[in-house]
Protein backbone atom coordinates (compact mmCIF):
# COMPACT_ATOMS: atom_id res chain seq x y z
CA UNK A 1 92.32 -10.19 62.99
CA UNK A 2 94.96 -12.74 63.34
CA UNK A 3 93.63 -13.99 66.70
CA UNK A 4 90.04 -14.25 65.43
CA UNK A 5 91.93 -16.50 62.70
CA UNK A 6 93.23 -18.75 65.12
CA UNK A 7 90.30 -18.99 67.13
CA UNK A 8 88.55 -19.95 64.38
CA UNK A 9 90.36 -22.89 63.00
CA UNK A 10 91.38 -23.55 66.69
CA UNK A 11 87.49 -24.40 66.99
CA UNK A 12 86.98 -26.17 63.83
CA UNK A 13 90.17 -28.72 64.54
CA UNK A 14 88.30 -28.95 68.09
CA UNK A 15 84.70 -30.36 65.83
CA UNK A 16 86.79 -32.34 63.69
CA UNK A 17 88.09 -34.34 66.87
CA UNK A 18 85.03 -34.30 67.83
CA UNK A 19 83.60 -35.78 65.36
CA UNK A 20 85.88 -38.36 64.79
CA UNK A 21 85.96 -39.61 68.54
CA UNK A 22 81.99 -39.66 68.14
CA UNK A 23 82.28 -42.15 64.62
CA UNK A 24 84.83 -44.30 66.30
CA UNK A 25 82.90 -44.46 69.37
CA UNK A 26 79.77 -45.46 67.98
CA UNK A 27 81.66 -48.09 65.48
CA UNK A 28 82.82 -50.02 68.43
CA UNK A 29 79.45 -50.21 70.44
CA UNK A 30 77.51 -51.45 67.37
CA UNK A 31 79.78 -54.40 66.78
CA UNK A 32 78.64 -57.77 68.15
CA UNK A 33 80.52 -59.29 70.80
CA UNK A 34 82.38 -62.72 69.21
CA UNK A 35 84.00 -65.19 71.28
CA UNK A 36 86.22 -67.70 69.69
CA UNK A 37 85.39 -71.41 69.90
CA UNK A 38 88.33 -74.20 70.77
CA UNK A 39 88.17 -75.14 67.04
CA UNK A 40 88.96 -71.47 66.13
CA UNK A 41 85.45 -71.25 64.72
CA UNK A 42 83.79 -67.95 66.05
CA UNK A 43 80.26 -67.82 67.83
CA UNK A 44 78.25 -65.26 69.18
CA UNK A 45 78.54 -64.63 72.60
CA UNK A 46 75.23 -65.87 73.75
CA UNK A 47 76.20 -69.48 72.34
CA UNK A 48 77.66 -71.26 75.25
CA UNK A 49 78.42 -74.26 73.67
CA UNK A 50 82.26 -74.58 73.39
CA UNK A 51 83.36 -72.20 75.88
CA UNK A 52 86.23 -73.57 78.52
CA UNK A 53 85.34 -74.17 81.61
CA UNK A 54 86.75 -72.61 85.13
CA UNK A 55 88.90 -75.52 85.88
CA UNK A 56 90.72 -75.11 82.92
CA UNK A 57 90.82 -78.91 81.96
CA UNK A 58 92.74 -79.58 78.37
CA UNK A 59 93.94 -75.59 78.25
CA UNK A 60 97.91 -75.46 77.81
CA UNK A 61 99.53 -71.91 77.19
CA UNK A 62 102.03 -71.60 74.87
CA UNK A 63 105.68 -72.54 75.98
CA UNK A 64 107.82 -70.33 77.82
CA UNK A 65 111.13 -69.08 76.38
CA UNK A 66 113.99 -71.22 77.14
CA UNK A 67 117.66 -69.52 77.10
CA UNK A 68 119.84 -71.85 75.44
CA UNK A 69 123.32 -72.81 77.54
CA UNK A 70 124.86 -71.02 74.83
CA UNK A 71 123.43 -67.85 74.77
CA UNK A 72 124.01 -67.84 78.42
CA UNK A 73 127.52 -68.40 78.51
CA UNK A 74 127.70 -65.95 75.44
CA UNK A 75 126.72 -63.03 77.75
CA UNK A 76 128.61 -64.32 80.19
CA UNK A 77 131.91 -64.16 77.84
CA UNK A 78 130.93 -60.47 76.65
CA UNK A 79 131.06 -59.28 80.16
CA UNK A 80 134.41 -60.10 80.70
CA UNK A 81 135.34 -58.90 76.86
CA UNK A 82 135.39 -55.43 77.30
CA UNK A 83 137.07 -53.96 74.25
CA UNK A 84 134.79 -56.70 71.99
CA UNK A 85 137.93 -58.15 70.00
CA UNK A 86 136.47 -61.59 70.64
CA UNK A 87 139.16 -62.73 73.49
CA UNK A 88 139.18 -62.75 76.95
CA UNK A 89 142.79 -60.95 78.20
CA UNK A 90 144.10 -61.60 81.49
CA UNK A 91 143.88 -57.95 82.33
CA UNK A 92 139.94 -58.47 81.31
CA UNK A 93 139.48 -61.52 83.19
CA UNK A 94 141.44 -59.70 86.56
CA UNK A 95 139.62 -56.35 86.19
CA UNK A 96 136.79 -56.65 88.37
CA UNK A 97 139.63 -57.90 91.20
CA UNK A 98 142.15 -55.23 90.73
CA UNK A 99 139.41 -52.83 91.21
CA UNK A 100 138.87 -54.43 94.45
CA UNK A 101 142.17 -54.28 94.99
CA UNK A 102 142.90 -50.99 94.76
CA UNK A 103 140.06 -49.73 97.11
CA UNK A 104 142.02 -51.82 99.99
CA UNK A 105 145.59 -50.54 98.79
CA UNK A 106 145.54 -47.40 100.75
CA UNK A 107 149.01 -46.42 100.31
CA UNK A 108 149.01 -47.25 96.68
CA UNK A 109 152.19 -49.37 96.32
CA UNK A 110 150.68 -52.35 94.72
CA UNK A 111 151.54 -54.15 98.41
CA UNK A 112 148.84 -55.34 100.03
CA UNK A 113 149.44 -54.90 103.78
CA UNK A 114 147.99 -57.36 106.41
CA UNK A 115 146.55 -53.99 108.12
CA UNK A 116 145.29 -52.52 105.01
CA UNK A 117 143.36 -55.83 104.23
CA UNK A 118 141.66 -55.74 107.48
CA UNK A 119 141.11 -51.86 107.36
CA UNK A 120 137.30 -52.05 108.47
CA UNK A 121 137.80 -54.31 111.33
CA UNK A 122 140.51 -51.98 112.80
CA UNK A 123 138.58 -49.32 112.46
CA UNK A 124 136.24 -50.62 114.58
CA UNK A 125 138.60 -51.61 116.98
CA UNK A 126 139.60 -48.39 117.17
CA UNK A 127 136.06 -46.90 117.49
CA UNK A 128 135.40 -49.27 120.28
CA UNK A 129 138.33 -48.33 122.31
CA UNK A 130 136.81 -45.58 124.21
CA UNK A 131 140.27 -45.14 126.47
CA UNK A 132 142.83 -45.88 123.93
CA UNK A 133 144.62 -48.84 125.61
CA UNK A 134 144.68 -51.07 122.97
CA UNK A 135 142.38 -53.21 124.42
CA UNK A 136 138.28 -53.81 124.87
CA UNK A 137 136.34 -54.18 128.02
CA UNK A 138 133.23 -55.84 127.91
CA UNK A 139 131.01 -52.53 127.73
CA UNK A 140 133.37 -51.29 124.99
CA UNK A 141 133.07 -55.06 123.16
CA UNK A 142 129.05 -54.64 123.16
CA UNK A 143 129.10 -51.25 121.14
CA UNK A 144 130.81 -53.42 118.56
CA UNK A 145 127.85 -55.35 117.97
CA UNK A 146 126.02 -55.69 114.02
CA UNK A 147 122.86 -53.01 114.26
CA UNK A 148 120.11 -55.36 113.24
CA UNK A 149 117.33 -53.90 111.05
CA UNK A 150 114.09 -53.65 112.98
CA UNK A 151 110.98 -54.84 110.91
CA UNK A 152 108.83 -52.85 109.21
CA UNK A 153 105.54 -54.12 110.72
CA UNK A 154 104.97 -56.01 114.21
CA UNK A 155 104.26 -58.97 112.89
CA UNK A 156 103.45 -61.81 115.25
């Protein structure tokens, strides 16, 4: 009983839509296609008096937005004001460097070390030295060499 009750007003919401799609269909194709003249004054779309032409000669869109040098720096002040009390902190402003900072302080005592700041080119010193000698030879220099991104097409 209660499926036949669904199935029912299942199909009857299924008409209805229908229906509805078919009047709104129909509306649309029996309106008359109106193009606007430069004066604003509409016309059928047979007339083709009026009409712009391909070069576009006189036709100016409308202006594009222009940020203002305030809003601008206004961003740029509210990225450095993190807790939004309407001053910029030292601790703000240095953020974004003690961050940096911290990823080259390996040992974590606030010291940065000559060999911690030049951590990546060590280890590629050390990588290259096949033998361990402390020094490169000239096959040992040429695996040090930046691995350059080969194109994605062969273009000529």
């Amino acid at each position: 009983m209660n499926r036949t009750l669904v199935g029912a007003l299942g199909a009857l919401m299924l008409v209805a839509a229908g229906v509805f799609w078919w009047q709104g269909h129909a509306a649309v194709q029996s309106m008359p296609a109106v193009a606007t003249m430069p004066s604003g004054v509409p016309s059928e779309a047979g007339e083709d008096e009026g009409l712009p032409t391909a070069d576009g000669d006189g036709l100016q869109g409308p202006a594009l937005p222009h940020a203002s040098e305030a809003t601008r720096e206004q961003r740029r002040f509210d990225r450095f004001d993190k807790d939004r009390d309407g001053r910029i902190t030292r601790a703000e402003m240095l953020a974004p460097r003690a961050k940096d900072f911290r990823k080259l302080d390996t040992d974590g005592n606030n010291l940065l070390s000559f060999d911690e700041w030049a951590v990546s080119t060590d280890n590629k010193f050390k990588a290259a030295d096949a033998n361990g000698d402390g020094a490169l030879t000239r096959p040992e220099f040429a695996t040090t060499k930046q691995k350059t991104k080969k194109p994605a097409c062969k273009c000529k």
